[in-house]
Every structure is written in structure tokens, then in C-alpha cells.
PDB file of N, CA and C in Angstrom:
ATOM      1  N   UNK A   1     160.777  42.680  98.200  1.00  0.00           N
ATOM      2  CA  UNK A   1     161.430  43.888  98.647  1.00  0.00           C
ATOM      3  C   UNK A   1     162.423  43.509  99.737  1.00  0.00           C
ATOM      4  N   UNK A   2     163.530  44.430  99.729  1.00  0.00           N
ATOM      5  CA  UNK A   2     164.814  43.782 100.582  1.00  0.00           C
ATOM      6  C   UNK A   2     164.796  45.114 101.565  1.00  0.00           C
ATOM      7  N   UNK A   3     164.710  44.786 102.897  1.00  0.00           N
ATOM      8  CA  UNK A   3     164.730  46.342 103.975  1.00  0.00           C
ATOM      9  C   UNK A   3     166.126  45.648 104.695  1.00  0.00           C
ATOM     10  N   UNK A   4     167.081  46.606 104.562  1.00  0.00           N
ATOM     11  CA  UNK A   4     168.258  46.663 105.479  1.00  0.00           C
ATOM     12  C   UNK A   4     168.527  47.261 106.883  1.00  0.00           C
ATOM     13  N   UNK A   5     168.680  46.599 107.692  1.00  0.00           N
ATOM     14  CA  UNK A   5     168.826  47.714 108.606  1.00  0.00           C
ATOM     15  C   UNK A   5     170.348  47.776 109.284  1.00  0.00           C
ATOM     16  N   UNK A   6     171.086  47.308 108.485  1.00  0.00           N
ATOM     17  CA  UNK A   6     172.563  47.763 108.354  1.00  0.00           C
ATOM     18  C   UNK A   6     173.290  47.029 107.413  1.00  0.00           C
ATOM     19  N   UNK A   7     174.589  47.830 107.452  1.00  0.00           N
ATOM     20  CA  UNK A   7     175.340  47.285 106.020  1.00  0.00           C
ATOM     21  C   UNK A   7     176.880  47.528 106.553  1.00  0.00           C
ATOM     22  N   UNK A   8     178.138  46.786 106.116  1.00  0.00           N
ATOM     23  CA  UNK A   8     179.027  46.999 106.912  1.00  0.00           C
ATOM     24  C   UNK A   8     180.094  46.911 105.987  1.00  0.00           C
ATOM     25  N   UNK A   9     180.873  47.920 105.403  1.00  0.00           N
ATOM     26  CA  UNK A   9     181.685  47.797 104.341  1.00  0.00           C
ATOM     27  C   UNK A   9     182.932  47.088 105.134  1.00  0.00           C
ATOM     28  N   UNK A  10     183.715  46.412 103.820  1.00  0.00           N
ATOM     29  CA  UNK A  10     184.847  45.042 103.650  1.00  0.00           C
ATOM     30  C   UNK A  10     186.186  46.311 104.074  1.00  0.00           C
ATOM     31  N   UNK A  11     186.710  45.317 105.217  1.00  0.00           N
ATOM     32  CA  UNK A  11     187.900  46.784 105.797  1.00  0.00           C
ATOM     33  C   UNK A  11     189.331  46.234 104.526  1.00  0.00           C
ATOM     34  N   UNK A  12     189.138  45.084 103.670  1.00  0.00           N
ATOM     35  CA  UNK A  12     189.908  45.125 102.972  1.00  0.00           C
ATOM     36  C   UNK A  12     190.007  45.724 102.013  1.00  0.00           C
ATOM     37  N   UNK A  13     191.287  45.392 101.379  1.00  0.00           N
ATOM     38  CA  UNK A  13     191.767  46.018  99.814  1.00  0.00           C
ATOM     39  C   UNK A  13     192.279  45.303  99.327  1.00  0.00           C
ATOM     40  N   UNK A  14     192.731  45.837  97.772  1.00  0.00           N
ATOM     41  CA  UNK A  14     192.924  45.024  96.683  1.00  0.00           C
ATOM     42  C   UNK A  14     193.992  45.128  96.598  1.00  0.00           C
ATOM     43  N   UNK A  15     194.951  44.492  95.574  1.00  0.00           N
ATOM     44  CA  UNK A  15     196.305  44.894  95.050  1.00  0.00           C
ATOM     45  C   UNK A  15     195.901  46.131  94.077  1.00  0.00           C
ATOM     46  N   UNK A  16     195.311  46.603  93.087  1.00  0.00           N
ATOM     47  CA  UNK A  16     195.632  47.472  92.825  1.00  0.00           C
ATOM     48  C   UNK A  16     194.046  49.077  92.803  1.00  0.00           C
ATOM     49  N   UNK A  17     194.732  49.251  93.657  1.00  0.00           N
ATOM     50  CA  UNK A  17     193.957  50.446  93.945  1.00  0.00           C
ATOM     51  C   UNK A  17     192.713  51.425  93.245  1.00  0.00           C
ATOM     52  N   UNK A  18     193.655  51.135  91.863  1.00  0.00           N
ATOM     53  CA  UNK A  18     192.754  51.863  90.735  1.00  0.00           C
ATOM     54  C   UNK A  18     191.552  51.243  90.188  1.00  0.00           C
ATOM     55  N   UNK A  19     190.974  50.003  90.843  1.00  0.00           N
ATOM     56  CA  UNK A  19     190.316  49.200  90.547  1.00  0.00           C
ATOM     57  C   UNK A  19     189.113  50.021  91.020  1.00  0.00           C
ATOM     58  N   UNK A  20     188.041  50.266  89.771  1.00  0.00           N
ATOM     59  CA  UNK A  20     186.743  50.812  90.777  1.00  0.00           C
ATOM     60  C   UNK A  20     185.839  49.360  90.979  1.00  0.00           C
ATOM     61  N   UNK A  21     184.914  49.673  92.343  1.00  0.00           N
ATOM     62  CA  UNK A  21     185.288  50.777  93.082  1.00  0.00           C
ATOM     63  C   UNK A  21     185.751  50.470  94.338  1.00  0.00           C
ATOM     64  N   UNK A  22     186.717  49.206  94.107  1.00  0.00           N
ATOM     65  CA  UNK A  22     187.482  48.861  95.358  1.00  0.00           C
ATOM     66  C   UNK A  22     188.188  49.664  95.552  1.00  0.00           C
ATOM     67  N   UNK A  23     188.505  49.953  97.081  1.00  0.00           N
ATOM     68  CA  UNK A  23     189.605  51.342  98.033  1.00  0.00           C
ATOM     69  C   UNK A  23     188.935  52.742  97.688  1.00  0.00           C
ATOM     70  N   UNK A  24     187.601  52.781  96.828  1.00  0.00           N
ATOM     71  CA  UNK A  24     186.664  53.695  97.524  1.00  0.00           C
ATOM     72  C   UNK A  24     186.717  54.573  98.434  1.00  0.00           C
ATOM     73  N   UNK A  25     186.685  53.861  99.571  1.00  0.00           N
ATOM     74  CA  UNK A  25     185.871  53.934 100.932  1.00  0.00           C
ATOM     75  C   UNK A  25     186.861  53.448 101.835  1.00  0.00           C
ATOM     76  N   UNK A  26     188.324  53.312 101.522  1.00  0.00           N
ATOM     77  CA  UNK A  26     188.982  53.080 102.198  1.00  0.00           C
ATOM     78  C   UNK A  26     189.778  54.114 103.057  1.00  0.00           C
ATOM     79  N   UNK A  27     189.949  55.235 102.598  1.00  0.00           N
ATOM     80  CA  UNK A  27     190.502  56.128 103.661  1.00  0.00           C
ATOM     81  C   UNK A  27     189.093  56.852 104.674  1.00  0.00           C
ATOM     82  N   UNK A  28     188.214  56.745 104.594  1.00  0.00           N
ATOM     83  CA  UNK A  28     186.646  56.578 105.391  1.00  0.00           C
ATOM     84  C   UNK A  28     187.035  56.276 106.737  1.00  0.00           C
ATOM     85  N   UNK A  29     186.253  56.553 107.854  1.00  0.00           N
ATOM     86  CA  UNK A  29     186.494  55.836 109.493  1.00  0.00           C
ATOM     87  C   UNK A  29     185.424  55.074 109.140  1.00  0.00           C
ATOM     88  N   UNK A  30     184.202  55.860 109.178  1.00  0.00           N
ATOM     89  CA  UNK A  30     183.054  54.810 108.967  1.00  0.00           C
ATOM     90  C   UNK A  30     182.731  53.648 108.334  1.00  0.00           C
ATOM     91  N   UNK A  31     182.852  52.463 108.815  1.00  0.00           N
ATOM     92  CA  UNK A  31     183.130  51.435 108.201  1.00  0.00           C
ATOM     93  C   UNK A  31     181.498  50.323 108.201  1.00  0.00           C
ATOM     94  N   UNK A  32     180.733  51.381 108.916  1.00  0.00           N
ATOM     95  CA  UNK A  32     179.556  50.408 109.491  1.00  0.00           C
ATOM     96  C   UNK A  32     178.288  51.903 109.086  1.00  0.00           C
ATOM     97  N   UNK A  33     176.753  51.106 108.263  1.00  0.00           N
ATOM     98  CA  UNK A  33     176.004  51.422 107.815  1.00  0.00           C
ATOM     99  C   UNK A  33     174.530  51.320 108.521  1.00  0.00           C
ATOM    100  N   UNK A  34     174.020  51.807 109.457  1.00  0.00           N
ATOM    101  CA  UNK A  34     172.937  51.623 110.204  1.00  0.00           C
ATOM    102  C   UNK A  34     171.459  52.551 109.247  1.00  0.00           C
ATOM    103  N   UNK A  35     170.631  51.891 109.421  1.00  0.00           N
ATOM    104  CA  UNK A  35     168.963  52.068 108.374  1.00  0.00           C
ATOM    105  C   UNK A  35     167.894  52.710 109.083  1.00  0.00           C
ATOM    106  N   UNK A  36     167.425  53.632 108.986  1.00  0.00           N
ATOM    107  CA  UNK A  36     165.765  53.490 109.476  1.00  0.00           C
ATOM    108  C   UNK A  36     164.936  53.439 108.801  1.00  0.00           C
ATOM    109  N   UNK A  37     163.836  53.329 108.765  1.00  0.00           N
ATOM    110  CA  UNK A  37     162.822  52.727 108.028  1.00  0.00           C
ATOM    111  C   UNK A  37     162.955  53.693 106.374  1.00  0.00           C
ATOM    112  N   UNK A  38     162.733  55.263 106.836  1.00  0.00           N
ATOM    113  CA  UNK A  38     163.428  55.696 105.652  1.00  0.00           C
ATOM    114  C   UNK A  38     164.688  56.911 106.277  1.00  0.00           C
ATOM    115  N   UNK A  39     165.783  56.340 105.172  1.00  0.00           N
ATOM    116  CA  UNK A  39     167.169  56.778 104.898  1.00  0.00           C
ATOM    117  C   UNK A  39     167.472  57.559 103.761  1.00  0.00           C
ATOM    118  N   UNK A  40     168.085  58.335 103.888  1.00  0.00           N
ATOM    119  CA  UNK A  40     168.465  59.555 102.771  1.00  0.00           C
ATOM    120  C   UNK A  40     170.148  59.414 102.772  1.00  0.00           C
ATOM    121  N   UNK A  41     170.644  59.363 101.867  1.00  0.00           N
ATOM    122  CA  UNK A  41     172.126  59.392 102.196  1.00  0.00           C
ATOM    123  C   UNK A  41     172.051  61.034 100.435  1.00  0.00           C
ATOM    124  N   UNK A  42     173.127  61.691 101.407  1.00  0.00           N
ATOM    125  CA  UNK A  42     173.315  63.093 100.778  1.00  0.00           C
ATOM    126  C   UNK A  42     174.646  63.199 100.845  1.00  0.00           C
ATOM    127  N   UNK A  43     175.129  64.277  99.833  1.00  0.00           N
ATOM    128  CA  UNK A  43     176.731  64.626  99.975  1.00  0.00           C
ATOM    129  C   UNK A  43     177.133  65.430  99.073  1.00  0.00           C
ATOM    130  N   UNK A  44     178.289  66.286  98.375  1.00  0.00           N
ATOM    131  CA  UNK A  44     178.501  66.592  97.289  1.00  0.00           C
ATOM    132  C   UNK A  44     178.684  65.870  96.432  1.00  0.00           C
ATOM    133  N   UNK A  45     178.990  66.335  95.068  1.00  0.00           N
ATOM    134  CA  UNK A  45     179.201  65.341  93.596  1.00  0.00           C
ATOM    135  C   UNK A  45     180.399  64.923  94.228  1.00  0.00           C
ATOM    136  N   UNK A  46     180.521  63.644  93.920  1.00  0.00           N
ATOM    137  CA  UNK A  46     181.741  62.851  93.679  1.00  0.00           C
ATOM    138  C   UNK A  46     182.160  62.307  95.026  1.00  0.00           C
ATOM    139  N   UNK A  47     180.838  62.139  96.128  1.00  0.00           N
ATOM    140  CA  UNK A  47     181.254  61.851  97.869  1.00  0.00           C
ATOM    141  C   UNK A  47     180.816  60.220  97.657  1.00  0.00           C
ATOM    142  N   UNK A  48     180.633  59.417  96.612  1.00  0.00           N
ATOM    143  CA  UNK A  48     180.334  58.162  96.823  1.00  0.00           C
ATOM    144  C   UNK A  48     178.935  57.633  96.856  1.00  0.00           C
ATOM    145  N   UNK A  49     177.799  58.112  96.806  1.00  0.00           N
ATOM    146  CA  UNK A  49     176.782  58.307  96.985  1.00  0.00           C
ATOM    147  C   UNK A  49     176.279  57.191  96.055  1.00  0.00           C
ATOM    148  N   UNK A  50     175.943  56.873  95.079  1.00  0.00           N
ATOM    149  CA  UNK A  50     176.285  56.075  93.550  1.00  0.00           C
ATOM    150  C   UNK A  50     176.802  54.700  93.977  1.00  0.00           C
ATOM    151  N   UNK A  51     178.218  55.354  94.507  1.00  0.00           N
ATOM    152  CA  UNK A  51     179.260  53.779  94.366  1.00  0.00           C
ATOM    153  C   UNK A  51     178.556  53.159  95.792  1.00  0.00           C
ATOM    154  N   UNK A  52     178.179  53.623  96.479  1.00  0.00           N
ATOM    155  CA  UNK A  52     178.165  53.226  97.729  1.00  0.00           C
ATOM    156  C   UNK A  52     176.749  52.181  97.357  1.00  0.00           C
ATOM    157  N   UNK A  53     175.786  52.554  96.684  1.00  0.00           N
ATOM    158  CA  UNK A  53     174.292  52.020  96.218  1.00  0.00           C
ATOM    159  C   UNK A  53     174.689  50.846  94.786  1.00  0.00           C
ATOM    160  N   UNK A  54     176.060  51.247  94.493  1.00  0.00           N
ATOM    161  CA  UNK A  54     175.820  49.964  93.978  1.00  0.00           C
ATOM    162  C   UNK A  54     176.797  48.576  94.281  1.00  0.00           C
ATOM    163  N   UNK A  55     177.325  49.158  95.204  1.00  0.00           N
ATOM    164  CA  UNK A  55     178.352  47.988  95.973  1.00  0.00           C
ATOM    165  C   UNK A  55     177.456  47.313  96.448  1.00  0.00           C
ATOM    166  N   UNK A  56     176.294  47.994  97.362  1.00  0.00           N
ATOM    167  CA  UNK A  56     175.291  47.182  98.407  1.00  0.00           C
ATOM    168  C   UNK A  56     174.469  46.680  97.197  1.00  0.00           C
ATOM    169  N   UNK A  57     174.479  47.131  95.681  1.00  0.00           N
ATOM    170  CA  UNK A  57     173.566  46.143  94.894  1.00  0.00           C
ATOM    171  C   UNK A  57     173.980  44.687  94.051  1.00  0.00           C
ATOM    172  N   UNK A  58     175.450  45.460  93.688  1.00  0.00           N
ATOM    173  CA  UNK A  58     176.306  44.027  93.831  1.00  0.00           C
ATOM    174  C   UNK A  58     175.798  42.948  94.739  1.00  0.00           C
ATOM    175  N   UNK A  59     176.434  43.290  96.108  1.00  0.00           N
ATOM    176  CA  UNK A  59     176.365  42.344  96.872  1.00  0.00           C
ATOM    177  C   UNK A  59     175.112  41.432  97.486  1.00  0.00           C
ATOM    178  N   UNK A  60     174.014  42.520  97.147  1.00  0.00           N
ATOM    179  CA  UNK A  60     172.603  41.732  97.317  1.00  0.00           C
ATOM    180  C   UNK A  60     172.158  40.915  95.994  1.00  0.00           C
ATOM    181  N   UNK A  61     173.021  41.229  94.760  1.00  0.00           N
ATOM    182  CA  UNK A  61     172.453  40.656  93.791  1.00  0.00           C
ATOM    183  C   UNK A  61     171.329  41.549  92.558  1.00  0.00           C
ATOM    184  N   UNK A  62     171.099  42.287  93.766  1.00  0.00           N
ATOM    185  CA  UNK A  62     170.066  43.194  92.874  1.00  0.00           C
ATOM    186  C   UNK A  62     170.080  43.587  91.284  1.00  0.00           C
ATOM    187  N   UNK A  63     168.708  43.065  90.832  1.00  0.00           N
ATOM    188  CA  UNK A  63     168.092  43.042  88.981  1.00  0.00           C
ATOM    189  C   UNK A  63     168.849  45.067  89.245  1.00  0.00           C
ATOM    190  N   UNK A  64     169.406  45.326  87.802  1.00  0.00           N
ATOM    191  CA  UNK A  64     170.027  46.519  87.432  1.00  0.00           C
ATOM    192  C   UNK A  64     171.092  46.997  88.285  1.00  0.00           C
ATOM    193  N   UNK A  65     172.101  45.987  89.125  1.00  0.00           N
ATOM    194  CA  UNK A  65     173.182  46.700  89.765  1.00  0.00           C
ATOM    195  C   UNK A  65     174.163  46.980  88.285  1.00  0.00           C
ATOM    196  N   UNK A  66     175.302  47.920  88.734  1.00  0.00           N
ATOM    197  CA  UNK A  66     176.269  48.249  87.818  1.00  0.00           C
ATOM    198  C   UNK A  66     177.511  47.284  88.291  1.00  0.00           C
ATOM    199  N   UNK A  67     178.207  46.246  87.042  1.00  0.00           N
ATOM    200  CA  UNK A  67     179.148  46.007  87.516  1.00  0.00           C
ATOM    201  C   UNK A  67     180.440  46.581  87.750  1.00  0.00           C
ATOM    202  N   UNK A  68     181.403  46.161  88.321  1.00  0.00           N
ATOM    203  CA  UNK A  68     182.850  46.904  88.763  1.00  0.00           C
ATOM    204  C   UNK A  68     183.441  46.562  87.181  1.00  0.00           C
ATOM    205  N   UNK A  69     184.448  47.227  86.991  1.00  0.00           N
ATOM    206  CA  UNK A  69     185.354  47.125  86.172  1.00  0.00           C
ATOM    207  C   UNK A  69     186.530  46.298  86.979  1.00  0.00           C
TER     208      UNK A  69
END
């Protein structure tokens, strides 16, 4: 089991924008992800919620992440 207790999204970008789900999260301030033991992340449809869980599964590697196109 992997416990995070922060996560800190890449302030870069790509050349092309339309790339999911790079530039995401780029017009965002929040650029930094802090944990407590348990975390709920909430929002309306279509606030990132998804992309955001599988960027951090990408990047951990995690068995069933979704890859990017």
C-alpha cells in the first residue's frame, strides 16, 4: 500500500495543448497536493477529479492506471 502525504503537480507544459491530460491543471493556482490520513477530493462533473487520480497513478506506476493519449 502506497500513503501520500503530498503530491505536487509539473508547473510545465507541452507543445500541444490538446494533449490529454497535459495543461489540465494548468490554468489552476494550486500547484501543490497535501494528504491526511483520509482525503476526499470532490467537485462538479468535469473539475478533474479522474484526471487528477490518474496522473498521480501514472506517475506511481500503479497496476490499472489509465494511459494518456
Amino acid at each position: 500500500m502506497i500513503y501520500l502525504s503530498s503530491f505536487l503537480l509539473s508547473r510545465e507544459t507541452v507543445r500541444d495543448p490538446n494533449i490529454y491530460p497535459y495543461n489540465v491543471f494548468a490554468d489552476k493556482v494550486e500547484k501543490s497536493l497535501f494528504f491526511r490520513p483520509i482525503t476526499v477530493l470532490y467537485g462538479n462533473n468535469a473539475s478533474g477529479k479522474s484526471t487528477l487520480l490518474n496522473i498521480m497513478a501514472n506517475k506511481l506506476q500503479i497496476e490499472g492506471q489509465e494511459y494518456a493519449t
